[in-house]
N, C-alpha and C. Protein backbone atom coordinates (compact mmCIF):
# COMPACT_ATOMS: atom_id res chain seq x y z
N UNK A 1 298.16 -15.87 109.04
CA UNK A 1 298.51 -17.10 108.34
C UNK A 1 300.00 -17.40 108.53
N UNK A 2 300.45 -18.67 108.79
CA UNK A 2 301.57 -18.92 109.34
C UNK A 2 301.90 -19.74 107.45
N UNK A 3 303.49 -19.22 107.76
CA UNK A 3 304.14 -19.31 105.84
C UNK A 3 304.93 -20.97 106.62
N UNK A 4 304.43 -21.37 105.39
CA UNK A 4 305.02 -23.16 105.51
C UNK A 4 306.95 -22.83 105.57
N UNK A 5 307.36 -23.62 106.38
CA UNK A 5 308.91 -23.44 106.10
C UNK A 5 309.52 -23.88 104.91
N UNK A 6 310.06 -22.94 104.31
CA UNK A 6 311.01 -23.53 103.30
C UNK A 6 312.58 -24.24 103.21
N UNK A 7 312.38 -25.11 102.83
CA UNK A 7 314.00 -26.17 103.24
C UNK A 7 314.67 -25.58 102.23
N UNK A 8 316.45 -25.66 102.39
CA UNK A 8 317.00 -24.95 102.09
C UNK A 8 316.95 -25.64 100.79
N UNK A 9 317.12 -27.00 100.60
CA UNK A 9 317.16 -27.71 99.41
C UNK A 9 316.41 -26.90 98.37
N UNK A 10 315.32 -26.66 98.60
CA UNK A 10 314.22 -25.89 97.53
C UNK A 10 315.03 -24.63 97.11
N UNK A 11 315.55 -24.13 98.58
CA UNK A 11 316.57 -22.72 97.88
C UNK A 11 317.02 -23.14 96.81
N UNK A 12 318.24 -24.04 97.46
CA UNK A 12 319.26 -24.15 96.30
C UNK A 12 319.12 -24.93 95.01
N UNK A 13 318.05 -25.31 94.57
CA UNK A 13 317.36 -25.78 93.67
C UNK A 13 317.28 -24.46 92.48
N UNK A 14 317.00 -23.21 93.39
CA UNK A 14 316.71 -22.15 92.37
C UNK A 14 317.89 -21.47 92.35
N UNK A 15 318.86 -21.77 92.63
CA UNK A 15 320.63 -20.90 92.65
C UNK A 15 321.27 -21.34 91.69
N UNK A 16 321.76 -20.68 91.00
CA UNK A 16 322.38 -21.10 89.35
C UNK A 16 323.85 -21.80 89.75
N UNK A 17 324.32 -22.26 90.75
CA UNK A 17 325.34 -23.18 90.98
C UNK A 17 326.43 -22.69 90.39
N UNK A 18 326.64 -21.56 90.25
CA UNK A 18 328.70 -21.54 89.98
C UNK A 18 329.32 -20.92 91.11
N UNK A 19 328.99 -21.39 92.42
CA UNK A 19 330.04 -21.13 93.50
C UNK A 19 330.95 -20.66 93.38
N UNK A 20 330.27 -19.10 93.03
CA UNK A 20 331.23 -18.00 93.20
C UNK A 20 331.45 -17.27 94.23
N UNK A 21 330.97 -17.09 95.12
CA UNK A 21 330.84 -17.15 96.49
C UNK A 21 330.69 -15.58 96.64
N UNK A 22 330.01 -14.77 95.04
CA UNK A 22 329.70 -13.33 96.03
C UNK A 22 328.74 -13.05 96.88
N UNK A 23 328.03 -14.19 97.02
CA UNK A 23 327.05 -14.08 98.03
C UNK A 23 327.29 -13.88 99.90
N UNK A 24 328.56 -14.08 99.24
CA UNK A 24 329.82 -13.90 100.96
C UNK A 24 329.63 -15.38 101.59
N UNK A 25 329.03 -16.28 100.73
CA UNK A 25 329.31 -18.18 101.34
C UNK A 25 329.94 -18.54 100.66
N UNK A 26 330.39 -19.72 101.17
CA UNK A 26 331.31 -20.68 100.40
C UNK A 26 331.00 -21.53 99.19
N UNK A 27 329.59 -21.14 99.26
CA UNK A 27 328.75 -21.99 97.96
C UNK A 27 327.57 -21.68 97.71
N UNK A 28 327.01 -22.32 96.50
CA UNK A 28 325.60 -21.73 96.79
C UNK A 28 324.67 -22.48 98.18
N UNK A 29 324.87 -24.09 98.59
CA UNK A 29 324.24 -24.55 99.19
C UNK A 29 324.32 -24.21 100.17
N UNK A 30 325.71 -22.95 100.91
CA UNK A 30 325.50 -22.71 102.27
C UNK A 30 324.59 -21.38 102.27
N UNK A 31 324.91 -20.61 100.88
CA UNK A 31 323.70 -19.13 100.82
C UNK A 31 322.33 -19.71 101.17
N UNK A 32 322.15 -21.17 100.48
CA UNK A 32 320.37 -21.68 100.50
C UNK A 32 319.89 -21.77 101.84
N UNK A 33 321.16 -22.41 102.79
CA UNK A 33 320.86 -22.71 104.50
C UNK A 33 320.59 -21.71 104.71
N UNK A 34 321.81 -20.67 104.46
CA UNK A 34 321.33 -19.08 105.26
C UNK A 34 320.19 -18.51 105.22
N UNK A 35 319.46 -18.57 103.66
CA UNK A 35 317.99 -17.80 103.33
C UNK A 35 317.50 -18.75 104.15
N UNK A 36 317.39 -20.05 104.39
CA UNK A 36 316.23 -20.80 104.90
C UNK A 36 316.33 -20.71 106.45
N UNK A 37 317.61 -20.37 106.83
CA UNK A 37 317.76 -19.78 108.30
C UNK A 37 317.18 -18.55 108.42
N UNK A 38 316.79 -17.74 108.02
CA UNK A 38 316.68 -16.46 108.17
C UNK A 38 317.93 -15.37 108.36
N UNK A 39 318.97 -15.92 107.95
CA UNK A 39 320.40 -15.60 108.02
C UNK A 39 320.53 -14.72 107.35
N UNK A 40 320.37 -14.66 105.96
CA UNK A 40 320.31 -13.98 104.73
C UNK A 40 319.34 -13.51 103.77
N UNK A 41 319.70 -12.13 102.97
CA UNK A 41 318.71 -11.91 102.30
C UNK A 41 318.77 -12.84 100.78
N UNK A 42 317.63 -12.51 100.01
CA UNK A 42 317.71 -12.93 99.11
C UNK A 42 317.87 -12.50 97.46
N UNK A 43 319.02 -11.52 97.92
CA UNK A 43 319.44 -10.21 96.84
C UNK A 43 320.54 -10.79 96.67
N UNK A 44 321.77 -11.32 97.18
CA UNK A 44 323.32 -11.46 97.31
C UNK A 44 323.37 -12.19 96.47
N UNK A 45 322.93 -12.74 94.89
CA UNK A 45 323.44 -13.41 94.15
C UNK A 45 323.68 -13.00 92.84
N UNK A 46 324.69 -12.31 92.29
CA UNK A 46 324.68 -11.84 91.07
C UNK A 46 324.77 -12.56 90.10
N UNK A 47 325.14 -13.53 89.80
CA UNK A 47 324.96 -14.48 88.50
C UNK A 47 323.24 -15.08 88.22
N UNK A 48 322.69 -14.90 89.66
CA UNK A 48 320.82 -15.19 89.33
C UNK A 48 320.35 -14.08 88.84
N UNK A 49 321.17 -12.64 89.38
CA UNK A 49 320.44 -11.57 88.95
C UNK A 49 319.27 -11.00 89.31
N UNK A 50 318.49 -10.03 89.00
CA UNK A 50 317.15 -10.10 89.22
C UNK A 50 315.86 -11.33 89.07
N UNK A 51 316.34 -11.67 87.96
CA UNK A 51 315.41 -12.70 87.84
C UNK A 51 315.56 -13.91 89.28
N UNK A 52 316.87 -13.97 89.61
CA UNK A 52 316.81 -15.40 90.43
C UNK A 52 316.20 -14.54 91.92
N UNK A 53 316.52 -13.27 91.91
CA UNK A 53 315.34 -12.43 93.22
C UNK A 53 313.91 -12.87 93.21
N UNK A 54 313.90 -13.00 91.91
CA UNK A 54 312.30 -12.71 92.01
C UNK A 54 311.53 -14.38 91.87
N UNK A 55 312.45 -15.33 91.70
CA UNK A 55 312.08 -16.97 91.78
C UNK A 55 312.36 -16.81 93.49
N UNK A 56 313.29 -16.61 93.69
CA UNK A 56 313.25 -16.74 95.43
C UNK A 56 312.48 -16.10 95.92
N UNK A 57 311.88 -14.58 95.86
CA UNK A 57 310.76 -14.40 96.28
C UNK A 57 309.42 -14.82 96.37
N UNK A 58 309.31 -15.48 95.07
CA UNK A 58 307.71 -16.09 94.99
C UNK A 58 307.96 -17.65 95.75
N UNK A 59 309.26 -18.46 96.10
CA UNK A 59 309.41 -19.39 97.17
C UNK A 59 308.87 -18.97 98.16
N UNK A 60 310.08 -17.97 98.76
CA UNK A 60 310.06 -17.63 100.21
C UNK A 60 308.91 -16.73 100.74
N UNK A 61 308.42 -16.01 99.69
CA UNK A 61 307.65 -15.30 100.12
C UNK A 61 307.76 -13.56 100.51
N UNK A 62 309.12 -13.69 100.32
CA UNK A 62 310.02 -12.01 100.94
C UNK A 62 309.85 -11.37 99.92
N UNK A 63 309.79 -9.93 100.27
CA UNK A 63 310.43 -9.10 99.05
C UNK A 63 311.37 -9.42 97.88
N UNK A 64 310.54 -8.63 97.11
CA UNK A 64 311.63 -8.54 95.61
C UNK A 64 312.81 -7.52 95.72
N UNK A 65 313.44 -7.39 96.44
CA UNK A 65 314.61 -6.76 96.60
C UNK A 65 315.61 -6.12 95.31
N UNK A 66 316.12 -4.90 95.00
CA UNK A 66 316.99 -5.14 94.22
C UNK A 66 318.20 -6.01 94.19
N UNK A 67 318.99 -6.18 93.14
CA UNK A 67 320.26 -6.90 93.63
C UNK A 67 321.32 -6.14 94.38
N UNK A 68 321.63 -6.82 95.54
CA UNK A 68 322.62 -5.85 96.22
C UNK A 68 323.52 -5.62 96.00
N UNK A 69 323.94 -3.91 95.55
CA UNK A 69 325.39 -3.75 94.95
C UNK A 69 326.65 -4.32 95.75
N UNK A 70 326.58 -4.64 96.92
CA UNK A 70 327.93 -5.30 97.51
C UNK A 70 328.06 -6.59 96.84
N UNK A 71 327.44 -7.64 96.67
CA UNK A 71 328.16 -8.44 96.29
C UNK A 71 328.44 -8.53 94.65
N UNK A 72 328.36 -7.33 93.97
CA UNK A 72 328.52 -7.41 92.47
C UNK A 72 327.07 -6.83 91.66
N UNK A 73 327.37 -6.90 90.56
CA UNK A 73 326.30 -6.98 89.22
C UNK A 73 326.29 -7.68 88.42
N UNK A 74 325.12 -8.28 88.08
CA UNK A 74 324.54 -8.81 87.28
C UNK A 74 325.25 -8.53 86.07
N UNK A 75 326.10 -9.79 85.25
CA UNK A 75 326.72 -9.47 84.11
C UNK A 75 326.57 -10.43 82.86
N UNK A 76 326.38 -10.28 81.74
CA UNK A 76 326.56 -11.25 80.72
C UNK A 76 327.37 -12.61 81.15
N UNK A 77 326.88 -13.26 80.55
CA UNK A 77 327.33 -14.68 80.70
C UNK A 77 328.44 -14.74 80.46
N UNK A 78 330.13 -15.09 81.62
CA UNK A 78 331.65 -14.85 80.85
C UNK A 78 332.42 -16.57 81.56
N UNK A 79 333.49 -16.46 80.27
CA UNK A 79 333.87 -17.43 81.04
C UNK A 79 335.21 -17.31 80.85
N UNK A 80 336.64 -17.90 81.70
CA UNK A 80 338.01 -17.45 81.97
C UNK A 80 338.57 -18.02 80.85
N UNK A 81 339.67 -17.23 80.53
CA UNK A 81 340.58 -17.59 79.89
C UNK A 81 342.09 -17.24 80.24
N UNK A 82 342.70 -18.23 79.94
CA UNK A 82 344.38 -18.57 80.08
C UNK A 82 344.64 -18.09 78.60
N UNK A 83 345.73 -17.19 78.97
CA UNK A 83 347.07 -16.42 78.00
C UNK A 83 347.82 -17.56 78.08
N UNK A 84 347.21 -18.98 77.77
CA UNK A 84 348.55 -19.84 78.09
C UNK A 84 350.35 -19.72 77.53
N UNK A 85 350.68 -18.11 76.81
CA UNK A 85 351.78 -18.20 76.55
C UNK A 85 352.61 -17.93 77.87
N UNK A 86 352.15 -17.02 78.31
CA UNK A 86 352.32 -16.51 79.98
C UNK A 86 352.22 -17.77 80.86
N UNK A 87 350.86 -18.63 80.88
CA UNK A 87 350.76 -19.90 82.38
C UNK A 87 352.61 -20.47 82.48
N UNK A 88 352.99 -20.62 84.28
CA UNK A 88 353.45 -21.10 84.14
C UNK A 88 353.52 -22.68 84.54
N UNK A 89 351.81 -23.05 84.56
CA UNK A 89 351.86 -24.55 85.27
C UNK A 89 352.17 -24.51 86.60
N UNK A 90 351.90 -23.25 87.28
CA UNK A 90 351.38 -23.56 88.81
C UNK A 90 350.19 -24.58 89.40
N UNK A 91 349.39 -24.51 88.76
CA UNK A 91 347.87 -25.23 89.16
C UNK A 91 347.51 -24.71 90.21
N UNK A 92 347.62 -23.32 90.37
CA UNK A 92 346.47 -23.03 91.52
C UNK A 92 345.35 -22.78 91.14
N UNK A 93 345.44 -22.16 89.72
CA UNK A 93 343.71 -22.52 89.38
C UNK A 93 343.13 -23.28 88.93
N UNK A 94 343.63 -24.32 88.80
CA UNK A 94 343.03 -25.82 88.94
C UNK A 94 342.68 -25.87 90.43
N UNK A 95 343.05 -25.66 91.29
CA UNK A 95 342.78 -25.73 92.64
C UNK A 95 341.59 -25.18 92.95
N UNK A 96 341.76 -23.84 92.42
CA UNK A 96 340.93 -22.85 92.32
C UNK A 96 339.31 -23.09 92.08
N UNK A 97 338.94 -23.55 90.75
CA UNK A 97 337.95 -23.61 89.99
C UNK A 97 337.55 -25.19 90.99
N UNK A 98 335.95 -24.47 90.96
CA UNK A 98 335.20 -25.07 91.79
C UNK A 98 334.15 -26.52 90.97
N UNK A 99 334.34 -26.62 90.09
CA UNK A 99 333.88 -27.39 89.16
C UNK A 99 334.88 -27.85 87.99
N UNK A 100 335.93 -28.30 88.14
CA UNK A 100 336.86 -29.01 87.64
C UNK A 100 336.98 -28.54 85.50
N UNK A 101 336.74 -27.41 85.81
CA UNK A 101 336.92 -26.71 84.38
C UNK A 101 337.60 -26.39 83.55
N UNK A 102 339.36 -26.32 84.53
CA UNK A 102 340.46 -26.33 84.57
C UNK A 102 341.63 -27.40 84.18
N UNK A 103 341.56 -27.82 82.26
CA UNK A 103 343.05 -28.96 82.66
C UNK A 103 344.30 -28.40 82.50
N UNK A 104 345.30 -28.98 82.93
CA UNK A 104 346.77 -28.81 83.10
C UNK A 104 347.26 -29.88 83.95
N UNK A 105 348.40 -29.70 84.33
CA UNK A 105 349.55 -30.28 85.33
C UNK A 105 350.47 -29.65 85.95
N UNK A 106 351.01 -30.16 86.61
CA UNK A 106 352.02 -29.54 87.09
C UNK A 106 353.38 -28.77 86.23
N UNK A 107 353.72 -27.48 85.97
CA UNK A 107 355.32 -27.21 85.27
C UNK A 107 354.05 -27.20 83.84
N UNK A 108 352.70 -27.81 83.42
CA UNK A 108 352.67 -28.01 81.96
C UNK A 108 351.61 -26.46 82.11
N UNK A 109 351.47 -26.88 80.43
CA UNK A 109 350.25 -25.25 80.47
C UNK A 109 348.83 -25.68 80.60
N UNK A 110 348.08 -24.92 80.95
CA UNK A 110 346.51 -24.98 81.51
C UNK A 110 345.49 -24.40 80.22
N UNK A 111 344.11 -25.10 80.81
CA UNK A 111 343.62 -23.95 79.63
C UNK A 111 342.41 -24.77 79.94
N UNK A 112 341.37 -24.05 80.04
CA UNK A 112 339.90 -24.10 80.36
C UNK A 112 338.96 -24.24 79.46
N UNK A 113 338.29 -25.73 79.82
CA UNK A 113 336.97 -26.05 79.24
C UNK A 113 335.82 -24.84 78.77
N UNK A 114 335.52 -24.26 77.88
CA UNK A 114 334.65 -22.89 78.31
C UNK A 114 333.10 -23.65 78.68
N UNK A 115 332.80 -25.10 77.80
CA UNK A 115 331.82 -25.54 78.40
C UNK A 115 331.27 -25.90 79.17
N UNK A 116 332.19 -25.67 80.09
CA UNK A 116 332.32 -26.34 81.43
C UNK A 116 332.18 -24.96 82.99
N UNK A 117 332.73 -23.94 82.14
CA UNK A 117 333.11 -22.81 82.59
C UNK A 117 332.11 -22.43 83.21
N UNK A 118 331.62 -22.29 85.01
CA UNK A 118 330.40 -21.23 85.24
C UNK A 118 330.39 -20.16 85.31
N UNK A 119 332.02 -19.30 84.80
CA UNK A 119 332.64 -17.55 84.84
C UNK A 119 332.54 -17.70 86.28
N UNK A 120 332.83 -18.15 87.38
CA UNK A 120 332.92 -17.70 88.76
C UNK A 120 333.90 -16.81 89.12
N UNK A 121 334.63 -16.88 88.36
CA UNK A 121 336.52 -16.03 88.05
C UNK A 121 336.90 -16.16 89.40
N UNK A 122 336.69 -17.18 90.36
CA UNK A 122 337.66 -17.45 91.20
C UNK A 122 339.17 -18.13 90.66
N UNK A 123 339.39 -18.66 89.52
CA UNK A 123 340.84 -18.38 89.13
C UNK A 123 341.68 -17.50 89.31
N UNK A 124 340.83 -16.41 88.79
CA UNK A 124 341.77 -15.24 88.84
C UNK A 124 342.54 -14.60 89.62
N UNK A 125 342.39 -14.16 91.14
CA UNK A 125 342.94 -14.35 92.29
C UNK A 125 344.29 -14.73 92.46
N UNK A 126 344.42 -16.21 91.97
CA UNK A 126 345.35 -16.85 92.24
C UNK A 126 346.60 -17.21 91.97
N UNK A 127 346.11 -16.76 90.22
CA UNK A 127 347.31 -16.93 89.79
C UNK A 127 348.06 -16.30 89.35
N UNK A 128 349.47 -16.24 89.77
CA UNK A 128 351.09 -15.00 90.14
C UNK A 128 351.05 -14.67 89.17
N UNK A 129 350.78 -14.81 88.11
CA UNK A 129 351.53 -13.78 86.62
C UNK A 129 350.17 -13.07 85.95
N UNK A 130 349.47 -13.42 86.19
CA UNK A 130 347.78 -12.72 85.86
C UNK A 130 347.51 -13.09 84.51
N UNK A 131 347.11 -14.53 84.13
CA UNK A 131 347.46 -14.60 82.52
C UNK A 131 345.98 -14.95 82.57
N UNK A 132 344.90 -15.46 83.22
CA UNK A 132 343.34 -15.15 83.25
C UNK A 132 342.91 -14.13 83.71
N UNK A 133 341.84 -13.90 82.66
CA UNK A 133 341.00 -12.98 82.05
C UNK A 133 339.74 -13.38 81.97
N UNK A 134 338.44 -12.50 82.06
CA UNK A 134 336.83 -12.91 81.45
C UNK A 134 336.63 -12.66 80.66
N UNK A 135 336.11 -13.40 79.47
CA UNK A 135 335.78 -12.66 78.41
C UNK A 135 334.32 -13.20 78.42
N UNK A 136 333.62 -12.39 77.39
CA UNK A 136 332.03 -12.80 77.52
C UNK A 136 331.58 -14.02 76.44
N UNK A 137 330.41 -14.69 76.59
CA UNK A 137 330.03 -15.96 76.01
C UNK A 137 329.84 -15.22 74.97
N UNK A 138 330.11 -15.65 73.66
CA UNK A 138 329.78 -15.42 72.24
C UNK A 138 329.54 -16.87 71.20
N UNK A 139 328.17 -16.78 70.78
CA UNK A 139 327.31 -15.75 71.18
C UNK A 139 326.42 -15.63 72.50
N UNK A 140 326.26 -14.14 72.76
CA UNK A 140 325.69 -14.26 74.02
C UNK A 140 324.30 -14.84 74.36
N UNK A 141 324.54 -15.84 75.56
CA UNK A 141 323.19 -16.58 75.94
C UNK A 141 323.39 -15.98 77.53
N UNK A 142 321.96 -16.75 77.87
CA UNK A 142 321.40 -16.90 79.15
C UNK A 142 322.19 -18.33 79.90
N UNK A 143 322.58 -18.03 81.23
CA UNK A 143 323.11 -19.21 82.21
C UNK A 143 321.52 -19.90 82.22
N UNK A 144 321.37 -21.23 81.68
CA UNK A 144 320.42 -21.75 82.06
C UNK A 144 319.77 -22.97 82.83
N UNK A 145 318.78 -23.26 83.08
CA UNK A 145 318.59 -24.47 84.84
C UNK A 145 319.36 -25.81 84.28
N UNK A 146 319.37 -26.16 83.06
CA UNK A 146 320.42 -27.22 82.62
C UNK A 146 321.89 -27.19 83.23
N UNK A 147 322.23 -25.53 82.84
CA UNK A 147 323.84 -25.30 83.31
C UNK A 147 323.94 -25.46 84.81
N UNK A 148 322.80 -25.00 85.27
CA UNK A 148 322.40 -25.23 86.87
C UNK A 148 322.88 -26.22 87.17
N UNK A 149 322.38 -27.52 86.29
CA UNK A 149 322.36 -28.60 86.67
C UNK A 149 322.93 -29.37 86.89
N UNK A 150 324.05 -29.00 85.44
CA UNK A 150 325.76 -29.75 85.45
C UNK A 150 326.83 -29.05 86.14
N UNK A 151 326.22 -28.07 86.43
CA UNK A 151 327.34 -27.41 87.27
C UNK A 151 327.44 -27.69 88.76
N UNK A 152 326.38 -28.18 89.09
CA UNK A 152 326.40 -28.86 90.44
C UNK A 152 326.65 -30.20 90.44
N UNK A 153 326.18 -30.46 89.63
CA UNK A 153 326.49 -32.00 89.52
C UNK A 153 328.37 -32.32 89.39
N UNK A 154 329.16 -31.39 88.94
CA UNK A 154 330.45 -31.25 88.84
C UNK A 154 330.88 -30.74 90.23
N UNK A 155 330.34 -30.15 90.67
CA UNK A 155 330.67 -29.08 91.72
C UNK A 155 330.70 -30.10 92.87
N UNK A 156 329.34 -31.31 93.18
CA UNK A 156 329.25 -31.91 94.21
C UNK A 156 330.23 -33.59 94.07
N UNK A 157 330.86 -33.59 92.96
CA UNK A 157 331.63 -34.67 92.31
C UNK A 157 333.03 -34.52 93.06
N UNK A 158 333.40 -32.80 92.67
CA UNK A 158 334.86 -32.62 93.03
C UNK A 158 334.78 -33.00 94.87
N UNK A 159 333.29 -32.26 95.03
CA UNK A 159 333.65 -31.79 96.67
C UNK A 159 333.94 -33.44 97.46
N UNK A 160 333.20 -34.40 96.78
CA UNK A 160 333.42 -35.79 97.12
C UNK A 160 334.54 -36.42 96.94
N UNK A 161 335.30 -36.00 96.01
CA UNK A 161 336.78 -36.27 95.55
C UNK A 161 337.28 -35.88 96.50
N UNK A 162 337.59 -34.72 97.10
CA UNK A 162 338.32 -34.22 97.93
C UNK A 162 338.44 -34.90 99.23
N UNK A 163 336.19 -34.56 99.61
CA UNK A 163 336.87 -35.01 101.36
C UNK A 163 337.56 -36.63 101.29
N UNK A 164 337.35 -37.30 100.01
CA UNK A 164 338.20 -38.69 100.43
C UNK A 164 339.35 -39.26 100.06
N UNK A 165 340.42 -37.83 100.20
CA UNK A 165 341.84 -37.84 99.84
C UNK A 165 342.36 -36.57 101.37
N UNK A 166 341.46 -37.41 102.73
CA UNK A 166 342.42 -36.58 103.15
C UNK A 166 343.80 -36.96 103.78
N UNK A 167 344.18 -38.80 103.39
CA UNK A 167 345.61 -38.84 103.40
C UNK A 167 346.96 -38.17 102.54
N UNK A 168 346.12 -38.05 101.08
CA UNK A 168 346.75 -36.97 100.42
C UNK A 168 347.26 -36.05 100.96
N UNK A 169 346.27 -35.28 101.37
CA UNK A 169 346.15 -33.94 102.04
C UNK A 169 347.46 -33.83 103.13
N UNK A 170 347.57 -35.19 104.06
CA UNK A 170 347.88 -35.13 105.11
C UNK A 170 349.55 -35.07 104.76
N UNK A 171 349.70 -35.66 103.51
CA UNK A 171 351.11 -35.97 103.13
C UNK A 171 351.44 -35.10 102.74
N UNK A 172 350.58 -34.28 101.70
CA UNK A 172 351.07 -32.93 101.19
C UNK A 172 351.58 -31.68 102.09
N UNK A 173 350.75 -32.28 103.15
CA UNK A 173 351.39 -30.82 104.31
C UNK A 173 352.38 -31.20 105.20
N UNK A 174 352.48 -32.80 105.22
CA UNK A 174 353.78 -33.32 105.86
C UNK A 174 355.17 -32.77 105.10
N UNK A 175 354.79 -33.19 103.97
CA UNK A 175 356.02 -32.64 103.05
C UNK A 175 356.14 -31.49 103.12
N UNK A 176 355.11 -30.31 103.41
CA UNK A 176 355.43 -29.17 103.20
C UNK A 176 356.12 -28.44 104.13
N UNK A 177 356.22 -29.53 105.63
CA UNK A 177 356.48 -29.03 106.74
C UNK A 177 358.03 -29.25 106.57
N UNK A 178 358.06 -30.67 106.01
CA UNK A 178 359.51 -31.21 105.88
C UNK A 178 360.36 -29.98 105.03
N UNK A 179 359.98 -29.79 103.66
CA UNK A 179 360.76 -28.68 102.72
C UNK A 179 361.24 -27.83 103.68
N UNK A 180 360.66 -27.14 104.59
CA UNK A 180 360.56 -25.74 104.98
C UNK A 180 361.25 -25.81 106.27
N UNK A 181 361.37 -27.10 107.34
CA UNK A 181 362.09 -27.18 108.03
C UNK A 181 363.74 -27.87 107.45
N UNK A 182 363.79 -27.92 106.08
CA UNK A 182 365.11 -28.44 105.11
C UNK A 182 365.76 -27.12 105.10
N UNK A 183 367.31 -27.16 105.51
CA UNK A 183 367.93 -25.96 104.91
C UNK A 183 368.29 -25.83 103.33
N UNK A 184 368.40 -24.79 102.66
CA UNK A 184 368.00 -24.47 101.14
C UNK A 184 369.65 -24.80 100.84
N UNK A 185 369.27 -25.69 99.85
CA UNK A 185 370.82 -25.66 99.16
C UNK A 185 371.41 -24.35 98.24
N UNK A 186 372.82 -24.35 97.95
CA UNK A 186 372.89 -23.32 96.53
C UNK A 186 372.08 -23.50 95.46
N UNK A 187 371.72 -24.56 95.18
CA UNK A 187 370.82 -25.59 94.03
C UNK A 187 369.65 -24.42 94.14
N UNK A 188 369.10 -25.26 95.13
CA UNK A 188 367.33 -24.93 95.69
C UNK A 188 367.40 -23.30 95.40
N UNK A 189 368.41 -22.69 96.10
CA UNK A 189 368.09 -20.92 96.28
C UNK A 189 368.59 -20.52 94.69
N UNK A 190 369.46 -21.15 94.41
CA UNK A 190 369.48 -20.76 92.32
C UNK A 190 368.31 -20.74 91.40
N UNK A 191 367.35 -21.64 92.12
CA UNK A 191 366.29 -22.45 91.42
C UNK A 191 365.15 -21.27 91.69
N UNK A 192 364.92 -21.09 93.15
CA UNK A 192 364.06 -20.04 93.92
C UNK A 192 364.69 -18.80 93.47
N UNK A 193 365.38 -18.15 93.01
CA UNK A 193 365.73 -17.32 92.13
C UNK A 193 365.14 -17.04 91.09
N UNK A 194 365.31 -18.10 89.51
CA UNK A 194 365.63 -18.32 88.98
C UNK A 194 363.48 -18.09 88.38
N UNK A 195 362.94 -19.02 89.64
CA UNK A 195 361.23 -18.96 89.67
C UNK A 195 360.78 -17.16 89.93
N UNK A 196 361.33 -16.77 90.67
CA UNK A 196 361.22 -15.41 91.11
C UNK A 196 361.40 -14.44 89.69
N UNK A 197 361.88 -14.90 89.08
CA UNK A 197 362.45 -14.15 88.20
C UNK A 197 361.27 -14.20 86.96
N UNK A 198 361.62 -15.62 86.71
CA UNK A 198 360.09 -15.81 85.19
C UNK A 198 359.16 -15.25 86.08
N UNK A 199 358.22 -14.95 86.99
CA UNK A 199 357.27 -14.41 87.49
C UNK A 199 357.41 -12.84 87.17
N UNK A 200 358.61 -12.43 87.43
CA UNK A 200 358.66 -10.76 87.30
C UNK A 200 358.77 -10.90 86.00
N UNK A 201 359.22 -11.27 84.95
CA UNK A 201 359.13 -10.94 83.84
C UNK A 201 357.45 -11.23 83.19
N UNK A 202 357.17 -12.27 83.58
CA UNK A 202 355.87 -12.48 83.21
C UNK A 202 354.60 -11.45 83.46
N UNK A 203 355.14 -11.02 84.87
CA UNK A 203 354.05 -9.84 85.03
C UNK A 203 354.55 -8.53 84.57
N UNK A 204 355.32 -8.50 83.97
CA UNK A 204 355.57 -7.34 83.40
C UNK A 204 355.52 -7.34 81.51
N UNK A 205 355.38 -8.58 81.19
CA UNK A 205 354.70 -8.64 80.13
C UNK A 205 353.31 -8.07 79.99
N UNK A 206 352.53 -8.75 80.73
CA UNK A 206 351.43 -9.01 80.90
C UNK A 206 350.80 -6.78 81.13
N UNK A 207 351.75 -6.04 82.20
CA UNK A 207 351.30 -5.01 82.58
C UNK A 207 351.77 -4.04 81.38
C-alpha cells in the first residue's frame, strides 16, 4: 500500500509555533518541509513533547519515537523575564523574540508581554548583561492549539513586516558601514568606555 503524501502545511498545522528553533530550523514551518521531505525525524520538537510525536505519527504514519535528547526536553510551560533594573535598552531582544512579545526602545527599559510569550528563550542569548531569565507559567497550564494559533499568527505578521523594510535594512547597514569606517573621536571613545563599563558592572551584579 502506497502512504498518500503528506504536505508540509498539515505538518505544521500540528507544531505548537514558538520558533524556537530546537528542532535545528529556523522555524517551525521549515521543520514541517523537512518531515514532509523526508529530511527529518519527527522527535526534534520539545515544546510538542511527546504528545506532539505521537499527533505526527498518526499523520505521517512513522514511528512514535521518543523525544530526542539533542534538541532539549520537554518542559513546563515558561515564559522570559526582564530584571528590568539591570536592561540596558539594547533591543536585541526585541530583535530577538520571534513573535513580537518584547516592548521597549531604544536606551528605554524592556519588559515582556507573558501573554504573548511562547518561552522560546531565544532572548536570552543575546542580551550583554543577562537580565532574562525563564520562569514557569503559574498557574501551570498546557501550551494549547489556540496558543498555536496566535502565535503564528504573530510570528507570520512580524516575518511580513520585515521582508518589507528592506530599505530600512539597507540604511541601517549603510550607516553601520559609515560609523565604522568614521575615525572615533575623544567624545565617541569616552562614551565606548563609559558603555563598556555599565555592562561590567551589570554583569557582575547579576553573577
Amino acid at each position: 500500500m502506497v502512504r498518500p503524501v503528506i504536505q508540509a502545511a498539515s505538518i505544521n498545522d500540528l507544531l505548537p509555533q514558538t520558533q524556537c528553533t530546537k528542532c535545528g530550523y529556523p522555524g517551525c514551518k521549515p521543520y514541517a518541509q523537512a518531515i514532509a521531505g523526508g529530511q527529518a525525524a519527527i522527535n526534534r520538537c520539545p515544546p510538542g513533547g511527546q504528545t506532539g510525536v505521537a499527533a505526527l505519527s498518526r499523520l505521517t504514519g512513522r514511528p512514535a519515537l521518543p523525544l530526542d535528547p539533542d534538541c532539549g526536553q520537554h518542559l513546563p510551560l515558561q515564559v522570559a523575564v526582564i530584571d528590568e533594573q539591570y536592561c540596558i535598552g539594547c533591543t536585541l531582544c526585541i530583535q530577538a523574540c520571534p513573535v513580537d512579545a518584547i516592548l521597549g526602545a531604544s536606551k528605554r527599559m524592556h519588559t515582556v508581554l507573558p501573554d504573548l510569550c511562547t518561552g522560546c528563550d531565544l532572548c536570552i542569548a543575546p542580551c550583554p548583561v543577562d537580565c532574562i531569565s525563564m520562569t514557569d507559567v503559574m498557574p501551570a497550564r498546557e501550551w494549547t492549539t489556540h496558543d498555536a494559533h496566535e502565535a503564528r499568527i504573530r510570528y507570520e505578521s512580524r516575518q511580513k513586516r520585515i521582508a518589507t523594510q528592506p530599505d530600512a535594512r539597507r540604511l541601517a547597514d549603510t550607516q553601520a558601514v559609515l560609523v565604522a569606517a568614521t575615525p572615533a573621536t575623544p567624545a565617541a571613545l569616552d562614551k565606548q568606555a563609559a558603555v563598556r563599563e555599565a555592562l561590567a558592572r551589570a554583569r557582575a551584579r547579576r553573577t
